[in-house]
C-alpha atoms as a PDB file:
ATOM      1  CA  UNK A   1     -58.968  76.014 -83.805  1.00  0.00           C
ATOM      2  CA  UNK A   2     -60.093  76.683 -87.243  1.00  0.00           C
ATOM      3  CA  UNK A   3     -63.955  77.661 -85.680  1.00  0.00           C
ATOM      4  CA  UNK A   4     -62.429  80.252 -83.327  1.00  0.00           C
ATOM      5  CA  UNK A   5     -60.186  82.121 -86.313  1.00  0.00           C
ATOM      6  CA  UNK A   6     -63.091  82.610 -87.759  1.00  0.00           C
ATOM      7  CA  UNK A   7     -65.478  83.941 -85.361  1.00  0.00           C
ATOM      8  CA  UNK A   8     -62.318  86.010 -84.091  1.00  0.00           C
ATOM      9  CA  UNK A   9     -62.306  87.682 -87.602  1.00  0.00           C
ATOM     10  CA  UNK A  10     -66.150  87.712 -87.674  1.00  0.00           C
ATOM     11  CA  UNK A  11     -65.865  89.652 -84.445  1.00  0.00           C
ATOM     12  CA  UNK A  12     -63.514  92.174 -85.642  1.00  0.00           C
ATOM     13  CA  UNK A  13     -65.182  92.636 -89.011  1.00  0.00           C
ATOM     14  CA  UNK A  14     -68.352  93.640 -86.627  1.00  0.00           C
ATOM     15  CA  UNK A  15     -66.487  95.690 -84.582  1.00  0.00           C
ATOM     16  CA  UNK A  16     -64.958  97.718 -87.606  1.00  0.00           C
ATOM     17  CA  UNK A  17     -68.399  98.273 -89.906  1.00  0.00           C
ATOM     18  CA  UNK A  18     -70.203  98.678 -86.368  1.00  0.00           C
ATOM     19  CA  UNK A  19     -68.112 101.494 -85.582  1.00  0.00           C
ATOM     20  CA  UNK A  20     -67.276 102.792 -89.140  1.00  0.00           C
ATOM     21  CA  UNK A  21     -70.150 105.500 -88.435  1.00  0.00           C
ATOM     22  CA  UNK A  22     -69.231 106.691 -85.243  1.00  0.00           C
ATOM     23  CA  UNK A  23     -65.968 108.449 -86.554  1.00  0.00           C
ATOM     24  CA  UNK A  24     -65.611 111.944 -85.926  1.00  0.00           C
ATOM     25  CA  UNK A  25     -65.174 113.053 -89.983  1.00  0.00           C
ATOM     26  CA  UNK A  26     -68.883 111.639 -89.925  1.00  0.00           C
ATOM     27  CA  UNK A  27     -70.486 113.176 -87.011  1.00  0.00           C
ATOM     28  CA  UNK A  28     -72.799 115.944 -87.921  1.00  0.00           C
ATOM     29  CA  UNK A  29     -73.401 118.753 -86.064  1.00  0.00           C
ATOM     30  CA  UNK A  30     -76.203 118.862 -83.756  1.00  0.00           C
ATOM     31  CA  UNK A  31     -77.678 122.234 -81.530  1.00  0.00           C
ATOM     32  CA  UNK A  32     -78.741 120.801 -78.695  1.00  0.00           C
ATOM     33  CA  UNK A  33     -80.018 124.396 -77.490  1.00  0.00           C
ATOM     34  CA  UNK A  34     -82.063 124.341 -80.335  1.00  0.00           C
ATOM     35  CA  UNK A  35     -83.228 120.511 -80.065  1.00  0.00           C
ATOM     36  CA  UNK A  36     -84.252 121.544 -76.437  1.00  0.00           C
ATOM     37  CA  UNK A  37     -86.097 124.332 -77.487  1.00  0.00           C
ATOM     38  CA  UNK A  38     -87.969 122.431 -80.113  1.00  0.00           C
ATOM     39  CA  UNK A  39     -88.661 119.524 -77.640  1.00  0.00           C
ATOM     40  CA  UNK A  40     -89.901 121.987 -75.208  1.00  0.00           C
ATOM     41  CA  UNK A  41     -92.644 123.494 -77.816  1.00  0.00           C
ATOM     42  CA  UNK A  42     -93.572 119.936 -78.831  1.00  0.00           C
ATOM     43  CA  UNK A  43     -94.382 118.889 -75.657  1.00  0.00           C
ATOM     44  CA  UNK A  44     -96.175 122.081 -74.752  1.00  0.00           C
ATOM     45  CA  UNK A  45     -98.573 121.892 -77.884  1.00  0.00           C
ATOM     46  CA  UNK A  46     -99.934 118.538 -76.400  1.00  0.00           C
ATOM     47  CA  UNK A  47    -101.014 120.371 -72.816  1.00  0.00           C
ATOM     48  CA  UNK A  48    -104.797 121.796 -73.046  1.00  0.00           C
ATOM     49  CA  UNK A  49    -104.569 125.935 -73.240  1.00  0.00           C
ATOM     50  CA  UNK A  50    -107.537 125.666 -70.379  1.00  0.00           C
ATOM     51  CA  UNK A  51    -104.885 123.666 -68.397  1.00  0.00           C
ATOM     52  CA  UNK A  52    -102.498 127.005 -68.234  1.00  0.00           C
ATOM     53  CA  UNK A  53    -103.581 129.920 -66.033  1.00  0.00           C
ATOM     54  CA  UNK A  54    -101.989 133.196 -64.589  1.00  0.00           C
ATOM     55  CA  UNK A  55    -101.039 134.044 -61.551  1.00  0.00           C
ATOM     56  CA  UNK A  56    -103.894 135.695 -60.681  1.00  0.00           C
ATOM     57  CA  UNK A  57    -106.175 133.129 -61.344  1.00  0.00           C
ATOM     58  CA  UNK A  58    -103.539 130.977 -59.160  1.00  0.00           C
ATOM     59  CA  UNK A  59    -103.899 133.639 -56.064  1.00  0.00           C
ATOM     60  CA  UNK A  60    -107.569 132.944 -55.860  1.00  0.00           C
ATOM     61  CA  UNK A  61    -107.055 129.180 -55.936  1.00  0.00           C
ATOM     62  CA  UNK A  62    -104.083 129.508 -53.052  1.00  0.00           C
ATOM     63  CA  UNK A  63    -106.677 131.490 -51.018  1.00  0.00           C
ATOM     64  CA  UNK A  64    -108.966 129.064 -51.374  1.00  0.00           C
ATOM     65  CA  UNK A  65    -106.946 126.263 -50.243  1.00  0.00           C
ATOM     66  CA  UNK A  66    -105.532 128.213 -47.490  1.00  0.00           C
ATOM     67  CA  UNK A  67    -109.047 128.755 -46.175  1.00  0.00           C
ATOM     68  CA  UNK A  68    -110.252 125.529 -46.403  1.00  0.00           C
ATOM     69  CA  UNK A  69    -112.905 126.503 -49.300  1.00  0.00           C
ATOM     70  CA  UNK A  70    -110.752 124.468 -51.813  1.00  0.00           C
ATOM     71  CA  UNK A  71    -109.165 121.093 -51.725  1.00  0.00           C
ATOM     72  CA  UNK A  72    -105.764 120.565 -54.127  1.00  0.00           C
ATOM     73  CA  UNK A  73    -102.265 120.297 -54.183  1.00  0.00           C
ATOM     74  CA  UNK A  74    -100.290 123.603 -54.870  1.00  0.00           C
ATOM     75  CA  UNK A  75     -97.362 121.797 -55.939  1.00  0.00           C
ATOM     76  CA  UNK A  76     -94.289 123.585 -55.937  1.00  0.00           C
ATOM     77  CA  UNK A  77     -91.464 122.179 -58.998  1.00  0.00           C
ATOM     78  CA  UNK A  78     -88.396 123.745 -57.317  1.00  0.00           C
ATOM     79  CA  UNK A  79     -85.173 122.734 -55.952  1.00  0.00           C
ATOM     80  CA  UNK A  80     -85.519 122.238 -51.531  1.00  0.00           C
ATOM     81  CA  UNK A  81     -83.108 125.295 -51.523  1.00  0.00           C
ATOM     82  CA  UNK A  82     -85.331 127.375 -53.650  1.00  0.00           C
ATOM     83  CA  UNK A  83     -88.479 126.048 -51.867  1.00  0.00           C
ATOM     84  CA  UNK A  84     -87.017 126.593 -47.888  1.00  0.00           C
ATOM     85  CA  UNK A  85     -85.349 130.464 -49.148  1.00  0.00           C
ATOM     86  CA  UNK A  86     -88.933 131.179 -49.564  1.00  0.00           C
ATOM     87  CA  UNK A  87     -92.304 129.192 -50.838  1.00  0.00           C
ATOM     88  CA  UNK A  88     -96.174 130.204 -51.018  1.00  0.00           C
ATOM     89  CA  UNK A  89     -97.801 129.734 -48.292  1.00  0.00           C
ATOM     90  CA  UNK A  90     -99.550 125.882 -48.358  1.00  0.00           C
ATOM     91  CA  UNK A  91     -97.650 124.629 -50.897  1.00  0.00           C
ATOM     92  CA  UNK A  92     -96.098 121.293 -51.569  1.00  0.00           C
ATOM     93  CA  UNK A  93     -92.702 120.663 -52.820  1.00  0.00           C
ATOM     94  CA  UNK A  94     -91.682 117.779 -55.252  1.00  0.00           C
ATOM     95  CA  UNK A  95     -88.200 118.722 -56.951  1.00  0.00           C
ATOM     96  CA  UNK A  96     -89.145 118.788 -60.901  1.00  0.00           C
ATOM     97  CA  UNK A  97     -85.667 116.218 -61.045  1.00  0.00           C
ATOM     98  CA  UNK A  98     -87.738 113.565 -59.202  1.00  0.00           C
ATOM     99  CA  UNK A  99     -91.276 113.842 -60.920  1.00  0.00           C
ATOM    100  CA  UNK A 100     -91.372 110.088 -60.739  1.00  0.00           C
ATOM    101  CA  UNK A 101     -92.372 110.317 -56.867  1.00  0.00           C
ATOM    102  CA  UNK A 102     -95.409 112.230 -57.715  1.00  0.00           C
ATOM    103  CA  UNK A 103     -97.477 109.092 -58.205  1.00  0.00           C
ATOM    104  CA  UNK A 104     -96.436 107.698 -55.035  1.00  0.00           C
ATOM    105  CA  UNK A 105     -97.217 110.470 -53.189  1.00  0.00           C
ATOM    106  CA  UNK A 106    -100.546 111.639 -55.135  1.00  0.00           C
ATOM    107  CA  UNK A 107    -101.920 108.098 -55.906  1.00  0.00           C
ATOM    108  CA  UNK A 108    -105.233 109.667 -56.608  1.00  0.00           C
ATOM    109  CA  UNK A 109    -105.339 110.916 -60.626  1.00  0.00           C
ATOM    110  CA  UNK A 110    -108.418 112.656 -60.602  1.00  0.00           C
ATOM    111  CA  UNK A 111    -106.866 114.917 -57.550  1.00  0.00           C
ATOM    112  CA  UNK A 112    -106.743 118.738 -58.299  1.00  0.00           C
ATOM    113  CA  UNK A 113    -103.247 120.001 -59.125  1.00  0.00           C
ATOM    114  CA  UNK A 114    -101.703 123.452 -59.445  1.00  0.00           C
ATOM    115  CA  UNK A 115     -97.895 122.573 -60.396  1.00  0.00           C
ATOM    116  CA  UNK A 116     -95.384 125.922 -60.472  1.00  0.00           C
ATOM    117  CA  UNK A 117     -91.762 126.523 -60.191  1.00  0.00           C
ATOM    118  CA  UNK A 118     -89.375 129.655 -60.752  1.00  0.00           C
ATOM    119  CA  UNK A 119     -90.497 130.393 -64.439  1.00  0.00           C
ATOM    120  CA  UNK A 120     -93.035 127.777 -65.267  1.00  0.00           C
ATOM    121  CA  UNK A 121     -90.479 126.164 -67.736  1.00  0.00           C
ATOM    122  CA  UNK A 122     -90.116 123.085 -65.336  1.00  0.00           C
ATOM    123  CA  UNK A 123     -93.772 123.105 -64.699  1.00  0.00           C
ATOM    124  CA  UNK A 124     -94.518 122.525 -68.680  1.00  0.00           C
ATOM    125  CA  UNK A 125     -91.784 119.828 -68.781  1.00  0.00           C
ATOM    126  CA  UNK A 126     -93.812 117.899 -65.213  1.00  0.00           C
ATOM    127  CA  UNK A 127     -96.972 118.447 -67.077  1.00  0.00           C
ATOM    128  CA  UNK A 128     -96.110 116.303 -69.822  1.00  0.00           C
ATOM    129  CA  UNK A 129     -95.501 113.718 -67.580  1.00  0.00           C
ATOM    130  CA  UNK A 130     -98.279 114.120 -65.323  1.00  0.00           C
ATOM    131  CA  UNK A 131    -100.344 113.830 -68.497  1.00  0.00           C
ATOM    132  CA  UNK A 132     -98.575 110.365 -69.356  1.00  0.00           C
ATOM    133  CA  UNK A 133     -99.162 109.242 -65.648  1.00  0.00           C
ATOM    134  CA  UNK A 134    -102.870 109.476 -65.887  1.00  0.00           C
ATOM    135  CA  UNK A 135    -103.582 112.688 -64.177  1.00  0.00           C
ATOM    136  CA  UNK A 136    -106.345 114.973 -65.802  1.00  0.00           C
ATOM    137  CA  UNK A 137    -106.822 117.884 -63.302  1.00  0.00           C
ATOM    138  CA  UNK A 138    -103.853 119.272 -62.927  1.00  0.00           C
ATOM    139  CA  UNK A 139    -102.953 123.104 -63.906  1.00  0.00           C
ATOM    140  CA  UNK A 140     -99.363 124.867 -65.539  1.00  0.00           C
ATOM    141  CA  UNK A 141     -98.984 128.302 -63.595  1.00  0.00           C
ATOM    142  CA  UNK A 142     -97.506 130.229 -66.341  1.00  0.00           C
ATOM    143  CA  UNK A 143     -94.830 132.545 -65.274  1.00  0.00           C
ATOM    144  CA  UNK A 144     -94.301 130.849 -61.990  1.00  0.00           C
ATOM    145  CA  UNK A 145     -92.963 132.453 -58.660  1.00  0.00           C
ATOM    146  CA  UNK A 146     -91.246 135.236 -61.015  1.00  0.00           C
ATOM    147  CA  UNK A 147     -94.493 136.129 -62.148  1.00  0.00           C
ATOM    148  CA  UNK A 148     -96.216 135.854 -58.025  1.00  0.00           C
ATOM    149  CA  UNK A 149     -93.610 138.385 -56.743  1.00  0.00           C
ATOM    150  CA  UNK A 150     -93.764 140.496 -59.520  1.00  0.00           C
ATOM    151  CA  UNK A 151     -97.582 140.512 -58.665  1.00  0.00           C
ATOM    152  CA  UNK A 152     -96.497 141.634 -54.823  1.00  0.00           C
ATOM    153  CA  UNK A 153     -97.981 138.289 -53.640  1.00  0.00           C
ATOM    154  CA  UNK A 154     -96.930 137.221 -50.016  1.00  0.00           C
ATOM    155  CA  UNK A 155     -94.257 134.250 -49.535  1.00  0.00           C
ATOM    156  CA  UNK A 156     -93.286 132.306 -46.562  1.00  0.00           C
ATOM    157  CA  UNK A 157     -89.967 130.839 -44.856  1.00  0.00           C
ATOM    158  CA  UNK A 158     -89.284 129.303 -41.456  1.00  0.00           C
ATOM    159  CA  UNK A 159     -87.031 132.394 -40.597  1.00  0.00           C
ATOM    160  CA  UNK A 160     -89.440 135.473 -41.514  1.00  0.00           C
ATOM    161  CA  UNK A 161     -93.340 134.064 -41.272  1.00  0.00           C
ATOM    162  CA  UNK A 162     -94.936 135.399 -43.996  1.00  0.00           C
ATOM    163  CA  UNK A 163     -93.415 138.810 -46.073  1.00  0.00           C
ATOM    164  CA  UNK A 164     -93.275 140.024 -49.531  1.00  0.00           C
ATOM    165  CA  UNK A 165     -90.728 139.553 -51.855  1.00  0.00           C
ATOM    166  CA  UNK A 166     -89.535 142.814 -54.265  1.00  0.00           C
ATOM    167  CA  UNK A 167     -88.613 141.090 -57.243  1.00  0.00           C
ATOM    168  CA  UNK A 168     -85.738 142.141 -59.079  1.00  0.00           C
ATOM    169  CA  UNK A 169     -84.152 142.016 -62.463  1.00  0.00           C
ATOM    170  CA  UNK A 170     -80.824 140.618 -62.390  1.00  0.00           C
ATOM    171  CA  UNK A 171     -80.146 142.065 -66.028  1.00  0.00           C
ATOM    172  CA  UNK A 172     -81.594 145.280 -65.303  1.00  0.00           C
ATOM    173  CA  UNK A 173     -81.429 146.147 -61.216  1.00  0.00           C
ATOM    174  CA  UNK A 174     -77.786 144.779 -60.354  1.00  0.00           C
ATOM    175  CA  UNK A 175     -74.363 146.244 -61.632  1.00  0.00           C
ATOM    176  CA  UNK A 176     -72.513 143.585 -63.135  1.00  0.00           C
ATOM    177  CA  UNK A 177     -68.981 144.335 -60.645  1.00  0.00           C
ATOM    178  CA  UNK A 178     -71.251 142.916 -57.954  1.00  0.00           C
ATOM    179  CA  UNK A 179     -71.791 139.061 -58.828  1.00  0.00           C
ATOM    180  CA  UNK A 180     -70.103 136.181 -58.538  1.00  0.00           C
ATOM    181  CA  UNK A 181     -68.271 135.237 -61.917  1.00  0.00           C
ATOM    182  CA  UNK A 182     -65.502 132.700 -61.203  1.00  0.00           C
ATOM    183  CA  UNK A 183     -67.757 129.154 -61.590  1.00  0.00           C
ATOM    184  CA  UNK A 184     -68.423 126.999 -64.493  1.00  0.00           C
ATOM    185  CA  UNK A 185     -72.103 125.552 -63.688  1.00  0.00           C
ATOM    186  CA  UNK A 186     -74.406 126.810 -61.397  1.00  0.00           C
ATOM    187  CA  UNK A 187     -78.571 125.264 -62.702  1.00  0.00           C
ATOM    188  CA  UNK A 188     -80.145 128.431 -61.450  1.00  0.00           C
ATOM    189  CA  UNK A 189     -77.265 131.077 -60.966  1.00  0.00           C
ATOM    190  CA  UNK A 190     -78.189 134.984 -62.786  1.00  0.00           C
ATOM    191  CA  UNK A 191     -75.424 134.966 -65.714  1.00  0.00           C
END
């Protein structure tokens, strides 16, 4: 009886100096915008600057493997809905949420990838872990599909064949009465 007093008060004087620091007059304030955006630079510094190219360099590579001259993944980083609205012709499409499936899918690390999504932000994030998984040819389209249709590069659905896409600015080309504002989170939503 005696034994289990004392590892009862043991217990409890754990409990207490375990959670002593985890009040909420001792919690300091964190940014997590900011720790994001800091991440997000670290882990860019560690992918090669000959590893990045521009869309233009991209459009030659996508012609390439669309005529057969070229063998490699064009592997597009965006959500199915974003991918089936409208993708470049050839392409691939492995959500940047489940990177993990890339190695099952692409078992071969020394195959030639060109990864891309909306801005390239998710792209830099997948290269970081394509890096850890042993890839060394793969390639970080910088600007992404904002930057193809700005370019007037051609696109491709199931519904329209192959057109091109005028790109607009949301912040810029749209009057504000005109969207959608009564939701709390939408990931890829125009504020």
């Amino acid at each position: 009886m005696k034994a289990s007093s004392f590892f009862l008060a043991l217990f409890v004087c754990l409990l207490f100096t375990a959670t002593e620091g985890y009040t909420a007059d001792n919690v300091t304030a964190v940014d997590p915008v900011a720790m994001e955006k800091k991440l997000f630079e670290e882990l860019n510094k560690e992918i090669p600057a000959d590893r990045i190219i521009n869309v233009e360099q991209f459009k030659k590579i996508v012609d390439d493997v669309n005529t057969g001259k070229k063998n490699a993944y064009l592997l597009d980083l965006r959500s199915a809905d974003e991918f089936y609205t409208f993708h470049i012709e050839g392409a691939d499409n492995i959500h940047a949420g489940h990177v993990y499936t890339i190695p099952k899918k692409i078992s071969d690390v020394k195959s030639e990838l060109y990864i891309y999504c909306r801005t390239s932000y998710r792209a830099f994030y997948i290269a970081h872990f394509l890096k850890k998984y042993g890839y060394n040819n793969f390639y970080v389209v910088k600007g992404g599909m904002v930057e193809w249709l700005k370019a007037g590069y051609p696109v491709v659905n199931q519904y329209m064949g192959r057109f091109v896409a005028k790109y607009e600015n949301f912040d810029k080309d749209y009057n504000l009465d005109f969207r959608e504002k009564n939701y709390r989170v939408r990931e890829f939503h125009p504020n």
